[in-house]
C-alpha atoms as a PDB file:
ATOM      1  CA  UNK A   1       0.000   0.000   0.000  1.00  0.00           C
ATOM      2  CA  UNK A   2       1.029   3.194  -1.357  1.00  0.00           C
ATOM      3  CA  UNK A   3       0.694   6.498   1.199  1.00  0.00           C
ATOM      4  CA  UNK A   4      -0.095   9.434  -1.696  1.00  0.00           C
ATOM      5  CA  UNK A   5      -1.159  13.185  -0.804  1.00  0.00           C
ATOM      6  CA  UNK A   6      -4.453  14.350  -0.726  1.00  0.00           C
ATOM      7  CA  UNK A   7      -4.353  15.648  -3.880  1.00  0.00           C
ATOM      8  CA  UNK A   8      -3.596  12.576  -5.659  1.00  0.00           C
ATOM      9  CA  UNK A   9      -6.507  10.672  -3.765  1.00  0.00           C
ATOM     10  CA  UNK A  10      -8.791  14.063  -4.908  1.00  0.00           C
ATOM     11  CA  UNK A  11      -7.915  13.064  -8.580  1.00  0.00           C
ATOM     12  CA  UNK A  12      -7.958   9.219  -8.165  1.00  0.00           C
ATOM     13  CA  UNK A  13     -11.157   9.724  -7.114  1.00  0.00           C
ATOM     14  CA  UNK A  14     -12.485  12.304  -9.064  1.00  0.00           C
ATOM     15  CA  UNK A  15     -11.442  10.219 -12.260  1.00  0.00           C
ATOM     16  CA  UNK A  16     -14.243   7.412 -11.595  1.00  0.00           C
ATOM     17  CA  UNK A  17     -10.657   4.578 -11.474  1.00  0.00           C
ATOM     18  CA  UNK A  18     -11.139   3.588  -7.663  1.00  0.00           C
ATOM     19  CA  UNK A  19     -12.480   0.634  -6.404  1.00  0.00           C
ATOM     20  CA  UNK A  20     -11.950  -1.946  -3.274  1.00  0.00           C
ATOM     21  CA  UNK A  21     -12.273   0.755  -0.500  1.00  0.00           C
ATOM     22  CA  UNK A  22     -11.185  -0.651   2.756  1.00  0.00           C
ATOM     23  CA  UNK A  23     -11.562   0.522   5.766  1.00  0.00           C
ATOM     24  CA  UNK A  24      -9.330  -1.010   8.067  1.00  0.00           C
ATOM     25  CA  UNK A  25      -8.388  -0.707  11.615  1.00  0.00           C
ATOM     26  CA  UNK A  26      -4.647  -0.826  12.838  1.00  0.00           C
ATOM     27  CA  UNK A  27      -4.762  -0.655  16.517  1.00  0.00           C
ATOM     28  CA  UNK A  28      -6.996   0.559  19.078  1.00  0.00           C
ATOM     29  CA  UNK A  29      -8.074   3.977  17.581  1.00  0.00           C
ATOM     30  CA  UNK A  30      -6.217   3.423  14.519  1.00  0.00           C
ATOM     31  CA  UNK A  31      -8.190   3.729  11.441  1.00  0.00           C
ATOM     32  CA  UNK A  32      -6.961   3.762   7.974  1.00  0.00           C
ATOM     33  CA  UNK A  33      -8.248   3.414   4.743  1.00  0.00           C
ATOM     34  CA  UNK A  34      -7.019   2.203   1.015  1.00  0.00           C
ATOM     35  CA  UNK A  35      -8.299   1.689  -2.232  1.00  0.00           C
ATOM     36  CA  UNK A  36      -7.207   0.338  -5.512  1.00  0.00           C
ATOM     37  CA  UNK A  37      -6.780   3.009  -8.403  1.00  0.00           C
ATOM     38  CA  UNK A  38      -5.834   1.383 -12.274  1.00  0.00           C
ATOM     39  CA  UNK A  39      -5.267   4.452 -14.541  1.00  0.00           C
ATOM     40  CA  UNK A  40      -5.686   3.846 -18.257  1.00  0.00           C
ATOM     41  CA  UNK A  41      -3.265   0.288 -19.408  1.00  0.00           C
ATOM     42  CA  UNK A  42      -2.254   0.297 -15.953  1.00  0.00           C
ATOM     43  CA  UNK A  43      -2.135  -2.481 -13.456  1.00  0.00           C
ATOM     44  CA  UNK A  44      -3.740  -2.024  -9.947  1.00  0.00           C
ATOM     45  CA  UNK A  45      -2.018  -0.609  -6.862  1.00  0.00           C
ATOM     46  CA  UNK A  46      -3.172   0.139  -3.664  1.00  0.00           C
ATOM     47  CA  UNK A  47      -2.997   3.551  -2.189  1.00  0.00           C
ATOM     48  CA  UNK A  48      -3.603   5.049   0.900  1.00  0.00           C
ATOM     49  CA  UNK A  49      -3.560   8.620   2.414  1.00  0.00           C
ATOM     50  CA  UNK A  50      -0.613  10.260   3.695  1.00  0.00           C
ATOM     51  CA  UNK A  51      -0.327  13.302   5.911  1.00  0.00           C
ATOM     52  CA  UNK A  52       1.991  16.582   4.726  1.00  0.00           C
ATOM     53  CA  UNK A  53       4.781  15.190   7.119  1.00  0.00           C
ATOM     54  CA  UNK A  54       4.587  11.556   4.637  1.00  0.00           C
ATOM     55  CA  UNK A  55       2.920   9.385   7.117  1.00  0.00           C
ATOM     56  CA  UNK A  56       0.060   7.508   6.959  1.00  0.00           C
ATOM     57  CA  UNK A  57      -3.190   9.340   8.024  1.00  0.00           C
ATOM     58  CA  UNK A  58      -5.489   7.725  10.747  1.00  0.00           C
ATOM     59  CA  UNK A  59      -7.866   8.069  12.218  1.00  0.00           C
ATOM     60  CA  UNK A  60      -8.721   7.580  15.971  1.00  0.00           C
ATOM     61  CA  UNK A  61     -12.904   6.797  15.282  1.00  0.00           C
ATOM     62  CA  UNK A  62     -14.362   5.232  12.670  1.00  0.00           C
ATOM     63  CA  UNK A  63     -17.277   6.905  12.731  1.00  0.00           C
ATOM     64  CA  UNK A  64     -14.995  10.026  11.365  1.00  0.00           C
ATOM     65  CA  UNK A  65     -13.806   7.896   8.574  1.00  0.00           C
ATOM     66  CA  UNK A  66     -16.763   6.770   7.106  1.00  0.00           C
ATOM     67  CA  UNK A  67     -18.263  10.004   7.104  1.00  0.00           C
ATOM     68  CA  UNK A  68     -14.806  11.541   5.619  1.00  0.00           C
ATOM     69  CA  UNK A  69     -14.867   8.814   2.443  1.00  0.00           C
ATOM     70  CA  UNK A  70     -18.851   9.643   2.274  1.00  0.00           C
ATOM     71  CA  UNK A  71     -18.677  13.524   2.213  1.00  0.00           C
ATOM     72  CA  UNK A  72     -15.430  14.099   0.262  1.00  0.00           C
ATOM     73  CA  UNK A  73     -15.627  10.758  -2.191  1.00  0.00           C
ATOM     74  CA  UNK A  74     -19.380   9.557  -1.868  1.00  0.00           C
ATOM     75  CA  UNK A  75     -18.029   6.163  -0.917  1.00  0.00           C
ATOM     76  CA  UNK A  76     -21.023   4.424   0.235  1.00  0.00           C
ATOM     77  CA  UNK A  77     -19.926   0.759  -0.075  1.00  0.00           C
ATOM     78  CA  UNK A  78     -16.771  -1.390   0.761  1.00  0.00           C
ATOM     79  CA  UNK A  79     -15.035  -3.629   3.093  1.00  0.00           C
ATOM     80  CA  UNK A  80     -13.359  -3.357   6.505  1.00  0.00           C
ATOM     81  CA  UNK A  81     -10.745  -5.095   7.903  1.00  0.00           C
ATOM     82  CA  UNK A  82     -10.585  -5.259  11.956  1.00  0.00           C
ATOM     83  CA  UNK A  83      -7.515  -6.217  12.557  1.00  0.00           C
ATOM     84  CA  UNK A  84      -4.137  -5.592  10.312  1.00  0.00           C
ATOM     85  CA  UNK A  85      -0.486  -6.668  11.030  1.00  0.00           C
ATOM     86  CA  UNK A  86       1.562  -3.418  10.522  1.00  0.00           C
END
């Protein structure tokens, strides 16, 4: 999984390419998300948010996460994974 700027995950979006959202959960108030983005003769990577200092964003409740991917991306479907080895 791929951390990319906000930006990028903007466009990836924005360009109708995304698909397997996951929601997954790292640790205890650790919530992260990823999705698969295949531009044009591409093959599919996974990406994930990163903050401006190039880590991974979380979040602490998921509750803010879903309602982050719903507002900003209209995600209303995908999986979740509760428990990920880091």
């Amino acid at each position: 999984m791929t951390p990319i700027s906000q930006q990028t995950v903007d466009e990836a979006f924005a360009s109708g390419l995304t698909s397997n959202v996951r929601v997954i959960r790292r640790l205890d108030k650790c919530w992260i998300f990823s999705f698969q983005f295949c531009g044009p003769g591409e093959k599919p990577q996974e990406f994930t948010l990163k903050t401006q200092r190039g880590k991974v964003r979380a979040w602490s409740d998921p509750r803010t996460l879903f309602a982050f991917l719903d507002e900003r991306y209209g995600v209303r479907d995908g999986d979740f994974v509760l428990s990920e080895d880091i």
